[in-house]
PDB file of N, CA and C in Angstrom:
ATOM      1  N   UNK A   1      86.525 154.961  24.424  1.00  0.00           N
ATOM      2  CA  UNK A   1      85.147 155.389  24.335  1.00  0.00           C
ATOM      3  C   UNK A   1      84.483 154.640  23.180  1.00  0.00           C
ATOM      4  N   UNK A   2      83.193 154.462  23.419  1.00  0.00           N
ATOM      5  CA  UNK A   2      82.578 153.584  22.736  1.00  0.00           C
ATOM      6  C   UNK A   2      81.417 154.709  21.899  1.00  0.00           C
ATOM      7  N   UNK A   3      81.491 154.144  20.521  1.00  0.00           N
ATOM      8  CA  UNK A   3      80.132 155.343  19.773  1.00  0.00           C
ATOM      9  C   UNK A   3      79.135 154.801  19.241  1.00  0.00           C
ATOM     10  N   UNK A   4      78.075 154.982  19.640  1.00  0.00           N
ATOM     11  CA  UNK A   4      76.421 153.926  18.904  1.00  0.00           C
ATOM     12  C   UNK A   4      76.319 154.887  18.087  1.00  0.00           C
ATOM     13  N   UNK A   5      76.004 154.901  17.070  1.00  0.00           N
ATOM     14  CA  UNK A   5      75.535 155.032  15.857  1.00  0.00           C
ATOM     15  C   UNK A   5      73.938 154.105  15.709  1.00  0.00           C
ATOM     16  N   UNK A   6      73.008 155.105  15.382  1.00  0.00           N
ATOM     17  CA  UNK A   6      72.218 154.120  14.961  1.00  0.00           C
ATOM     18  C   UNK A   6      71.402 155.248  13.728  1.00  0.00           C
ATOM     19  N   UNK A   7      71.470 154.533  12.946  1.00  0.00           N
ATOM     20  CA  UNK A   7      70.096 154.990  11.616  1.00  0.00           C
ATOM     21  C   UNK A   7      68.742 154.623  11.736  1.00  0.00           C
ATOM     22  N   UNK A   8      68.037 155.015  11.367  1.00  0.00           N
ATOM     23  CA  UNK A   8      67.223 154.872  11.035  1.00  0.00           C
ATOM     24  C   UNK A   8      65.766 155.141  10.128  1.00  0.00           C
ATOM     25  N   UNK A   9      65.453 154.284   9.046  1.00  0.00           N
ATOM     26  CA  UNK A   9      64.537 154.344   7.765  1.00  0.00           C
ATOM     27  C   UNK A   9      63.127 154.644   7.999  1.00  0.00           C
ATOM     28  N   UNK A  10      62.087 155.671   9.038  1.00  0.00           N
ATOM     29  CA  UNK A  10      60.621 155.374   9.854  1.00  0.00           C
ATOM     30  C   UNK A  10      60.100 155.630   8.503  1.00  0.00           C
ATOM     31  N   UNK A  11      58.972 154.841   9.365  1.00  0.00           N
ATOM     32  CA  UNK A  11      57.547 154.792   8.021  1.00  0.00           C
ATOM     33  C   UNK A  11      57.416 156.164   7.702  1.00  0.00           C
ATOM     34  N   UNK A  12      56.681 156.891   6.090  1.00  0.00           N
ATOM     35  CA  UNK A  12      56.427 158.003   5.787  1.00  0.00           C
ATOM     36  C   UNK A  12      55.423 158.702   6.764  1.00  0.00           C
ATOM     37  N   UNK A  13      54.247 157.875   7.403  1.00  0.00           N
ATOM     38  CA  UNK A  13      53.677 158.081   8.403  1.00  0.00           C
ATOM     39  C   UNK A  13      54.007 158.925   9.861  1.00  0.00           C
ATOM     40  N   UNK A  14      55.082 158.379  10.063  1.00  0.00           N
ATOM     41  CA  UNK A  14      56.041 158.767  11.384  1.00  0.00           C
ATOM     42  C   UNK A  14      56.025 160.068  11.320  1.00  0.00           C
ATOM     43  N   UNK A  15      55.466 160.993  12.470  1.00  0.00           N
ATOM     44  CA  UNK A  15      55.556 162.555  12.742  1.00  0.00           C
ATOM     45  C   UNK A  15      56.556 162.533  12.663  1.00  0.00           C
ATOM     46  N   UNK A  16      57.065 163.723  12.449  1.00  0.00           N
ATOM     47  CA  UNK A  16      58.660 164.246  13.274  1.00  0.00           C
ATOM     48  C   UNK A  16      58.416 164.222  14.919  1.00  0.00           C
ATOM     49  N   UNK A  17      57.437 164.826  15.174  1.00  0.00           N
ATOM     50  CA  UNK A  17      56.931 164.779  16.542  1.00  0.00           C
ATOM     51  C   UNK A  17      57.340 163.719  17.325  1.00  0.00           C
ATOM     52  N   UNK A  18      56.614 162.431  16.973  1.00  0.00           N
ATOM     53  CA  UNK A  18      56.752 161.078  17.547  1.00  0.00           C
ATOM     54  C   UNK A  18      58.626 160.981  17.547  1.00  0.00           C
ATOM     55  N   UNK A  19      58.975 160.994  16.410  1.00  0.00           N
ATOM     56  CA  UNK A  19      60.872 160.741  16.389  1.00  0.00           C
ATOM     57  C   UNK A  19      61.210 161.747  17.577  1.00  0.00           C
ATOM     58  N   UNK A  20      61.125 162.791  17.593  1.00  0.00           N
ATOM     59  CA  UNK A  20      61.778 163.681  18.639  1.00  0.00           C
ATOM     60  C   UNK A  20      61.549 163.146  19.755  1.00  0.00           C
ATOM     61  N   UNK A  21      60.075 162.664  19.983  1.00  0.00           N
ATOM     62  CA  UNK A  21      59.669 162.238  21.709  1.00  0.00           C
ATOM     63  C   UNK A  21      60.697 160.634  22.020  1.00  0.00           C
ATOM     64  N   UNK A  22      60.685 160.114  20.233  1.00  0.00           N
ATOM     65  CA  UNK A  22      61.581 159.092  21.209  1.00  0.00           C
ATOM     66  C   UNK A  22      63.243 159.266  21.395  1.00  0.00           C
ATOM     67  N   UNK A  23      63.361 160.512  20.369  1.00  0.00           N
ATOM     68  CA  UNK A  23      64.884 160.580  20.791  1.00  0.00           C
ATOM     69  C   UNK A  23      65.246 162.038  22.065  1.00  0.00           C
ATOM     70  N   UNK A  24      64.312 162.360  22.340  1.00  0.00           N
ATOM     71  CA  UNK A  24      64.276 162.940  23.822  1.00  0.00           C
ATOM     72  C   UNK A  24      64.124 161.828  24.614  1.00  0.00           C
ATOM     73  N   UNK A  25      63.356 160.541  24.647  1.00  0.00           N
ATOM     74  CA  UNK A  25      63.122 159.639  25.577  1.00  0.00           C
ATOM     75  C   UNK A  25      64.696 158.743  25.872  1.00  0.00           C
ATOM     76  N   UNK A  26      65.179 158.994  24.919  1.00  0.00           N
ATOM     77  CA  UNK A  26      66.754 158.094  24.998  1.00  0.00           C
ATOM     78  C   UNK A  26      67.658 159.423  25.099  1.00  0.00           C
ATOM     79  N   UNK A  27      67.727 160.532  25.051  1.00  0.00           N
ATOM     80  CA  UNK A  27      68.833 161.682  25.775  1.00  0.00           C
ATOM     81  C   UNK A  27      68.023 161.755  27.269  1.00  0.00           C
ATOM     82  N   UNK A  28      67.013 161.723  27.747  1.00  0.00           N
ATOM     83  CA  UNK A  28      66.949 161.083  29.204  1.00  0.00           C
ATOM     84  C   UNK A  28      67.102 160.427  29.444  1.00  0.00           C
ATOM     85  N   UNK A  29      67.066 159.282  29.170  1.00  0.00           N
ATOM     86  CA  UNK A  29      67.886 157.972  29.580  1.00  0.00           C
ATOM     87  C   UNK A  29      69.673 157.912  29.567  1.00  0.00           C
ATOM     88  N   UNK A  30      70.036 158.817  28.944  1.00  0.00           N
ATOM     89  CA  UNK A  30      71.037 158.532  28.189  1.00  0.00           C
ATOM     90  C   UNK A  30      71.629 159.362  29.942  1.00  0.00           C
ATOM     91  N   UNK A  31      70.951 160.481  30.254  1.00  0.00           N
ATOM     92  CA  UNK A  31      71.530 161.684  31.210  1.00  0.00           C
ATOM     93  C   UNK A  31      71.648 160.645  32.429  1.00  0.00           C
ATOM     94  N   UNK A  32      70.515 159.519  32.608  1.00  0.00           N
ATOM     95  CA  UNK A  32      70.448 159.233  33.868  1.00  0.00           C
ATOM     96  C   UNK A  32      71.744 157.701  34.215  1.00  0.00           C
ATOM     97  N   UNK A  33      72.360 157.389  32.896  1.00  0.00           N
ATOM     98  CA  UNK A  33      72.941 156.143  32.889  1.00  0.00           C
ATOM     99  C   UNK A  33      74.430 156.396  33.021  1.00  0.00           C
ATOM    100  N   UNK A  34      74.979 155.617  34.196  1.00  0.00           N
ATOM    101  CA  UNK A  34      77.041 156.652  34.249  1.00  0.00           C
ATOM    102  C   UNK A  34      77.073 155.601  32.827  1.00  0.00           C
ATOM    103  N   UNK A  35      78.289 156.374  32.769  1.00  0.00           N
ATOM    104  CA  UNK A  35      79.029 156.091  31.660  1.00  0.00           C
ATOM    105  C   UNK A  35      78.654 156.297  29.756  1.00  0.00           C
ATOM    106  N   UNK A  36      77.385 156.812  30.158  1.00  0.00           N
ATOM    107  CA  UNK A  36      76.455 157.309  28.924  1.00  0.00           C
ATOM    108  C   UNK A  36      76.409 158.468  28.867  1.00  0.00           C
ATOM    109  N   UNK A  37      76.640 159.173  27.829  1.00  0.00           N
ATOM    110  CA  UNK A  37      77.037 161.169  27.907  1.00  0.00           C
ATOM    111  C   UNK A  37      76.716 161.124  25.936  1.00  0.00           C
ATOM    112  N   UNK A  38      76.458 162.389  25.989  1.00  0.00           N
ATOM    113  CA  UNK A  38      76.102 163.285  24.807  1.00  0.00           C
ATOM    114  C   UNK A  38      75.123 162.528  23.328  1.00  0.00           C
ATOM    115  N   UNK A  39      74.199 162.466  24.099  1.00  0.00           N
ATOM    116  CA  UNK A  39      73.194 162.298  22.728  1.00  0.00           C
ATOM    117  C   UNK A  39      72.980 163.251  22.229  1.00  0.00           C
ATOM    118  N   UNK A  40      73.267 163.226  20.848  1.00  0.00           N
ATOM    119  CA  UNK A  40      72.722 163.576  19.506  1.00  0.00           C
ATOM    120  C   UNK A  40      71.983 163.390  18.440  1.00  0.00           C
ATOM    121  N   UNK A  41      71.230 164.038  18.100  1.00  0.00           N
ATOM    122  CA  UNK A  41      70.320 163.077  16.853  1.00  0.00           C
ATOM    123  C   UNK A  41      69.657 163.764  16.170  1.00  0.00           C
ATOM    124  N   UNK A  42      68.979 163.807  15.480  1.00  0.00           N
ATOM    125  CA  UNK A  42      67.702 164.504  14.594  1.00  0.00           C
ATOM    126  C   UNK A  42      67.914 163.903  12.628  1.00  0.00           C
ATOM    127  N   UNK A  43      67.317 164.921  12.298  1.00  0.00           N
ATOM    128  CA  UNK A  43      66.838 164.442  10.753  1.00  0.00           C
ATOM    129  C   UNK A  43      68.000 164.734   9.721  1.00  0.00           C
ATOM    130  N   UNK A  44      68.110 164.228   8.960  1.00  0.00           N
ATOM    131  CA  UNK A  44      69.829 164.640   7.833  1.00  0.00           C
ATOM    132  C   UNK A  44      69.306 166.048   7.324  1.00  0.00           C
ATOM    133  N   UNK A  45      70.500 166.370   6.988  1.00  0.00           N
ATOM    134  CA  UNK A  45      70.329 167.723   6.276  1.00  0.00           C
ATOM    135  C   UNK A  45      71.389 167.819   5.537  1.00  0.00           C
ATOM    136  N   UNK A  46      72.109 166.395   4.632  1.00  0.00           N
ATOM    137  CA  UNK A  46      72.957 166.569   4.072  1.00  0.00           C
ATOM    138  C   UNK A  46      72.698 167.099   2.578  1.00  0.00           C
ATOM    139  N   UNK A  47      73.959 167.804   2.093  1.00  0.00           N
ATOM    140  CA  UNK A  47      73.673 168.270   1.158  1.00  0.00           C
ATOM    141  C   UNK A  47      74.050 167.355  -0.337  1.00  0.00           C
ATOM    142  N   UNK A  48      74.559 165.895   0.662  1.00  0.00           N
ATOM    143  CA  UNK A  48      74.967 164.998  -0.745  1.00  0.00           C
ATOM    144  C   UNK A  48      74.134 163.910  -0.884  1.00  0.00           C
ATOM    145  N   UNK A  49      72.770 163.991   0.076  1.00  0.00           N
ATOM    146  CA  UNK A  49      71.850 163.670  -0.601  1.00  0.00           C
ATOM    147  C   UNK A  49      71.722 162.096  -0.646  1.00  0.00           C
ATOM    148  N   UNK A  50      72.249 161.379   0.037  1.00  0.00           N
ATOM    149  CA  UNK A  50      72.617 159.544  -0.376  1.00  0.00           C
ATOM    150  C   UNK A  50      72.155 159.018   1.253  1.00  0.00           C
ATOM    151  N   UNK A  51      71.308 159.838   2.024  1.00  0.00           N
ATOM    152  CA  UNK A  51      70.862 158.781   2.804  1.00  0.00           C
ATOM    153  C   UNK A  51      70.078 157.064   2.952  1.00  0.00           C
ATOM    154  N   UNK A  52      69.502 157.496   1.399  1.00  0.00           N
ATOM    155  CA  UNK A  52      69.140 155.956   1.084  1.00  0.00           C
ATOM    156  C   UNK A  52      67.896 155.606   2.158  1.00  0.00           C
ATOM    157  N   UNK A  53      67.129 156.466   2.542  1.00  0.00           N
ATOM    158  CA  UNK A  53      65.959 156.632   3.057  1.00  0.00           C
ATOM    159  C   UNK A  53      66.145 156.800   4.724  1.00  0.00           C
ATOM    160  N   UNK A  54      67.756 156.346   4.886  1.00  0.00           N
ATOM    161  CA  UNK A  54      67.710 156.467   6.768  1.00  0.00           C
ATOM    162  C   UNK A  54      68.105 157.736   7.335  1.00  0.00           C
ATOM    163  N   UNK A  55      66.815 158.823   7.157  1.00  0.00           N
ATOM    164  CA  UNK A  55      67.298 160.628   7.157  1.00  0.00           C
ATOM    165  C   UNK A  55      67.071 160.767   8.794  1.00  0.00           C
ATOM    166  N   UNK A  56      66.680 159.648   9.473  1.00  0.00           N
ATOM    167  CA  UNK A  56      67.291 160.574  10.901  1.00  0.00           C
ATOM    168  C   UNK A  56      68.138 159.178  11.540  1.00  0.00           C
ATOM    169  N   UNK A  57      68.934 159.919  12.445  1.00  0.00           N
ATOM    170  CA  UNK A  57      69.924 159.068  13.153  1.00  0.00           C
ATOM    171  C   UNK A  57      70.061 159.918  14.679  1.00  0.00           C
ATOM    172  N   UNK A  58      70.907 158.956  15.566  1.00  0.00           N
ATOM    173  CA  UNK A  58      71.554 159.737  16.677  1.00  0.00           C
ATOM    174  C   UNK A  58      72.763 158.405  16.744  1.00  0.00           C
ATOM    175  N   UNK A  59      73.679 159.270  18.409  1.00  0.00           N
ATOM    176  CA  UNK A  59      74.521 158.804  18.445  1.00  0.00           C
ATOM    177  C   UNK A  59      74.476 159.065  19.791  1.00  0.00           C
ATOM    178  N   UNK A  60      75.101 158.707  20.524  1.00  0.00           N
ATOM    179  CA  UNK A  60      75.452 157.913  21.742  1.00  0.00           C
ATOM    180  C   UNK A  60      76.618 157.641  22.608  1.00  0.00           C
ATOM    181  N   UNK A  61      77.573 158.312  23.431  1.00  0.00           N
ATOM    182  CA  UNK A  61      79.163 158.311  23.574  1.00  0.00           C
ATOM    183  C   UNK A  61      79.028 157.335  24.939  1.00  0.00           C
ATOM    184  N   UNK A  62      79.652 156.101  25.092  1.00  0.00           N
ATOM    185  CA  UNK A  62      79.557 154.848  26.156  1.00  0.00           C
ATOM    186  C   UNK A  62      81.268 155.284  26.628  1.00  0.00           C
ATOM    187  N   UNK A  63      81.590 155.020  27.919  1.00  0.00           N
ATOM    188  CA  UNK A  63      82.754 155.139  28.710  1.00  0.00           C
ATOM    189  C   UNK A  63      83.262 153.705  28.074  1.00  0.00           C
ATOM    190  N   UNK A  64      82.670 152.728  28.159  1.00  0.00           N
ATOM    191  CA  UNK A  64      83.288 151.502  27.650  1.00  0.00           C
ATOM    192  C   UNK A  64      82.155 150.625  27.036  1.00  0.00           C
ATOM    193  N   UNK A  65      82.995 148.928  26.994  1.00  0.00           N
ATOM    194  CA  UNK A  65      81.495 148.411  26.444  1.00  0.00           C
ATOM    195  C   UNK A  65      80.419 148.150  27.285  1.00  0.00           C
ATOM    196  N   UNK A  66      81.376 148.074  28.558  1.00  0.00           N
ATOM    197  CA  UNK A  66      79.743 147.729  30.363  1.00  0.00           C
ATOM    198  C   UNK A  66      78.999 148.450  30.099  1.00  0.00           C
ATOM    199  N   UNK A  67      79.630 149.947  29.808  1.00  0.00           N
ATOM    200  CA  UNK A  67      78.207 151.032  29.705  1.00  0.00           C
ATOM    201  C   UNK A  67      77.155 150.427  28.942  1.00  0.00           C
ATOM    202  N   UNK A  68      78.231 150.259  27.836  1.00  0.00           N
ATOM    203  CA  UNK A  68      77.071 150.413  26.492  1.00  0.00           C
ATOM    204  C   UNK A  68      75.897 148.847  26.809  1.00  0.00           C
ATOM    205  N   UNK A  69      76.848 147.898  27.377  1.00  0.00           N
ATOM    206  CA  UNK A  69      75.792 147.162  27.596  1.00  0.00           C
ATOM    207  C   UNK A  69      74.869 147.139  28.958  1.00  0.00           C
ATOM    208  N   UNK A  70      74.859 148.033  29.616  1.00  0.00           N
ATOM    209  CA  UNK A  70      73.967 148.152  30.174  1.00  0.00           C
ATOM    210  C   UNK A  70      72.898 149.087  30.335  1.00  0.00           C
ATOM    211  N   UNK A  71      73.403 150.086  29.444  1.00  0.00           N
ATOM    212  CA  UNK A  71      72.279 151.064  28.591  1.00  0.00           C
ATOM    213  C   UNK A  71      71.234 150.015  27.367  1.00  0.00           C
ATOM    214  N   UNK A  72      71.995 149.021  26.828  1.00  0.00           N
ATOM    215  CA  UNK A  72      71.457 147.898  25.804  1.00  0.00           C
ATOM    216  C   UNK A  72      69.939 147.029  26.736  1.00  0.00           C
ATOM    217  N   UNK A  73      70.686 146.667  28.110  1.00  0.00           N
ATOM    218  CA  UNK A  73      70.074 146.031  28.983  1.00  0.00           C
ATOM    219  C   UNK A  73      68.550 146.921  29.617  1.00  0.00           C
ATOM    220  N   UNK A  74      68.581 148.183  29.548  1.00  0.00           N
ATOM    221  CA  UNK A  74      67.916 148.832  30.493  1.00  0.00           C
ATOM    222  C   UNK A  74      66.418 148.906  29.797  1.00  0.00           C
ATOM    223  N   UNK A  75      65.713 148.540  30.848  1.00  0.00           N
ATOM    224  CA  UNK A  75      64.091 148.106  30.619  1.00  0.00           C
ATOM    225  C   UNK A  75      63.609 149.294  29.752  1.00  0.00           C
ATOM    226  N   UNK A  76      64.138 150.875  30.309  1.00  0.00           N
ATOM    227  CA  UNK A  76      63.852 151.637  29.139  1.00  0.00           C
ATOM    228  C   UNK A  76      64.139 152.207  27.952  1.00  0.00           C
ATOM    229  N   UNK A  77      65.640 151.792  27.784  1.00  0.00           N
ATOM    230  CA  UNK A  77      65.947 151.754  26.399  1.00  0.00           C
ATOM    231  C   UNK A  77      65.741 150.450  25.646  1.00  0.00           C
ATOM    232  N   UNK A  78      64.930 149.101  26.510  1.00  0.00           N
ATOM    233  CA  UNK A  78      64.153 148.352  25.295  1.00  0.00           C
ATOM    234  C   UNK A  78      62.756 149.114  24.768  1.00  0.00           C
ATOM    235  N   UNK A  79      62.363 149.536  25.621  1.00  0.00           N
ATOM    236  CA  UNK A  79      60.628 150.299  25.257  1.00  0.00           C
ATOM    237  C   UNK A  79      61.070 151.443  24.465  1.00  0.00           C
ATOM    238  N   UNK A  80      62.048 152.043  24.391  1.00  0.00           N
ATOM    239  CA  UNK A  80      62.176 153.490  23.583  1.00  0.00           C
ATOM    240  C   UNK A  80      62.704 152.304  22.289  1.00  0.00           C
ATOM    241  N   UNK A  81      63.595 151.545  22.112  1.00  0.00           N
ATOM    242  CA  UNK A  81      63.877 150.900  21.075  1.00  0.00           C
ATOM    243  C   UNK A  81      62.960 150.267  20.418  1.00  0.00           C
ATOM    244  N   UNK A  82      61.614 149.417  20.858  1.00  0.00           N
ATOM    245  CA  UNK A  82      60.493 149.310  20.576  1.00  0.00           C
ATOM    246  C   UNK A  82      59.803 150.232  19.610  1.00  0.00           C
ATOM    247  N   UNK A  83      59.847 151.446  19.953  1.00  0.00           N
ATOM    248  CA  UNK A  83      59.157 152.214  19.055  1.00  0.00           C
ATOM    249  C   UNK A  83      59.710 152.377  18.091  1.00  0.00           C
ATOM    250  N   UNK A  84      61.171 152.356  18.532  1.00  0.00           N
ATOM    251  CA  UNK A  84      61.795 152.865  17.285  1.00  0.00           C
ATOM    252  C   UNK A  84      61.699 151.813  15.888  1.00  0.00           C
ATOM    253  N   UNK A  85      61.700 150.333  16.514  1.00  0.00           N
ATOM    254  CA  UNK A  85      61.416 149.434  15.566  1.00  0.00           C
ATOM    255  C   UNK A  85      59.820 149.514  15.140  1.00  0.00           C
ATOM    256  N   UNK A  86      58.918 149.487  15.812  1.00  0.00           N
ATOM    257  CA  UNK A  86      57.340 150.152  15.365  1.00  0.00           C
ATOM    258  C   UNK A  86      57.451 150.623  14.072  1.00  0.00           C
ATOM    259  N   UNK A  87      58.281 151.873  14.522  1.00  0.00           N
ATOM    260  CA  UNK A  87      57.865 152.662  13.522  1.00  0.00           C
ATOM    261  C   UNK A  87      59.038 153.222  12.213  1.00  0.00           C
ATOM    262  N   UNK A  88      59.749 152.047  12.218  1.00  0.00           N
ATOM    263  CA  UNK A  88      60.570 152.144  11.093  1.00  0.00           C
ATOM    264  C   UNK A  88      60.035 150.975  10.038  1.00  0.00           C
ATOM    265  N   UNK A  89      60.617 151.357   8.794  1.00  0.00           N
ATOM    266  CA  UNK A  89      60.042 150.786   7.528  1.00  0.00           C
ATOM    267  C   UNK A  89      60.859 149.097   7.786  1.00  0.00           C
ATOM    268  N   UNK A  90      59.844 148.329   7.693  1.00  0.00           N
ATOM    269  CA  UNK A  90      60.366 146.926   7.781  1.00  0.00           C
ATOM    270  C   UNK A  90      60.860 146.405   8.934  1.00  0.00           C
ATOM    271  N   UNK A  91      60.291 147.323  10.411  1.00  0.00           N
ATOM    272  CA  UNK A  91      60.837 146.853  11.798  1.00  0.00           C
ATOM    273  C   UNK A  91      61.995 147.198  12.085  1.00  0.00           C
ATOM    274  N   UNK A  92      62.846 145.778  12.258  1.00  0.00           N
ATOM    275  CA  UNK A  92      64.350 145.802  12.444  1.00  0.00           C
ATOM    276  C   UNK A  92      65.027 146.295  11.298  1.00  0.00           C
ATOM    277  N   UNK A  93      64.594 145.944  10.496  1.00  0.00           N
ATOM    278  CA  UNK A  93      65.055 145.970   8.747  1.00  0.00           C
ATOM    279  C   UNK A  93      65.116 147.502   8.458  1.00  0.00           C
ATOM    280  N   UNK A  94      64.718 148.459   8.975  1.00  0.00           N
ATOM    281  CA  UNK A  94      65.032 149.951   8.886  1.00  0.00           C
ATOM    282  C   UNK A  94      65.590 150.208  10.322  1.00  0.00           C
ATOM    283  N   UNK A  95      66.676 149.852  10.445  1.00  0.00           N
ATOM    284  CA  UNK A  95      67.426 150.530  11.461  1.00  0.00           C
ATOM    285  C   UNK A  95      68.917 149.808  11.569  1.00  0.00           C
ATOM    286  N   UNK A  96      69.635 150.990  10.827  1.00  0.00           N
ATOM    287  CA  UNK A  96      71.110 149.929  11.039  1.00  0.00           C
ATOM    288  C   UNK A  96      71.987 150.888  12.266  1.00  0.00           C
ATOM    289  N   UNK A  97      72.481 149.911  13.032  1.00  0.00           N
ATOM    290  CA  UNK A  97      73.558 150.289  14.238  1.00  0.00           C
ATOM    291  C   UNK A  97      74.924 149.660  14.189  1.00  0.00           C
ATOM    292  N   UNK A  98      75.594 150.923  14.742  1.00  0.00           N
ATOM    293  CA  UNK A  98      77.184 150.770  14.672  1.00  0.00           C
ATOM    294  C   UNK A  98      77.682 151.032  16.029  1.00  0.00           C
ATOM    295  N   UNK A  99      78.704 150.392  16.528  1.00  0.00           N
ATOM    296  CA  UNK A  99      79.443 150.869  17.598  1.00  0.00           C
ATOM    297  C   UNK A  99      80.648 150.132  17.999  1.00  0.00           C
ATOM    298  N   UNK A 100      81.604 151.885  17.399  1.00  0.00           N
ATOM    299  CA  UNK A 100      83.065 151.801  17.045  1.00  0.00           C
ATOM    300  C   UNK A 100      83.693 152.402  18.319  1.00  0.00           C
ATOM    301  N   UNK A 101      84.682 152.080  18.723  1.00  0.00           N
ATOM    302  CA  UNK A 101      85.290 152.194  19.599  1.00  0.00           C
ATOM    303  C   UNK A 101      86.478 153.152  19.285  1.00  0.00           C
ATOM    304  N   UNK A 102      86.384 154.235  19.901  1.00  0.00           N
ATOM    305  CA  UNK A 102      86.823 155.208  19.131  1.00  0.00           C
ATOM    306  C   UNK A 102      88.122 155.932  20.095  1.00  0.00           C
TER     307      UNK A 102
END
């Protein structure tokens, strides 16, 4: 199984609102793609405090890497990723992604 990890730093601007609609827009996507299962995500609530400005994240569980790359590929997880670069601090530059094979 494959795990996306992704962070991300949004402008101070950024509703919570807007973040939720796009990480509801990628747990529907996520429902409609085989091999793509259990999104998670929302805002940190850690209590040690060292997010280093990237306080919301989700994650992403891929059957393998085909999944994951064809969830990567899909016309609407470029437009939901779009926003997500919009509206993070410095574009690409506020959003770091991981995916460990777990």
């Amino acid at each position: 199984m494959i795990r996306h990890i992704v962070l991300t730093k949004f402008k101070p601007d950024t509703s919570e609102d807007t973040i939720a609609a796009i990480y509801a827009g990628l747990a529907a996507l996520t429902d409609k793609l085989t091999g793509a299962s259990n999104l998670t995500g929302g805002r940190s609530e850690s209590p040690e405090q060292i997010e280093r400005g990237y306080m919301h994240g989700f994650v992403v569980d891929f059957d393998d890497w085909n999944a994951l790359k064809a969830y990567a590929e899909n016309a609407e997880h470029k437009a939901l990723g779009a926003q997500l670069v919009e509206n993070a601090v410095g574009g690409i530059d506020g959003i770091l992604v991981l995916d460990i094979n777990v």
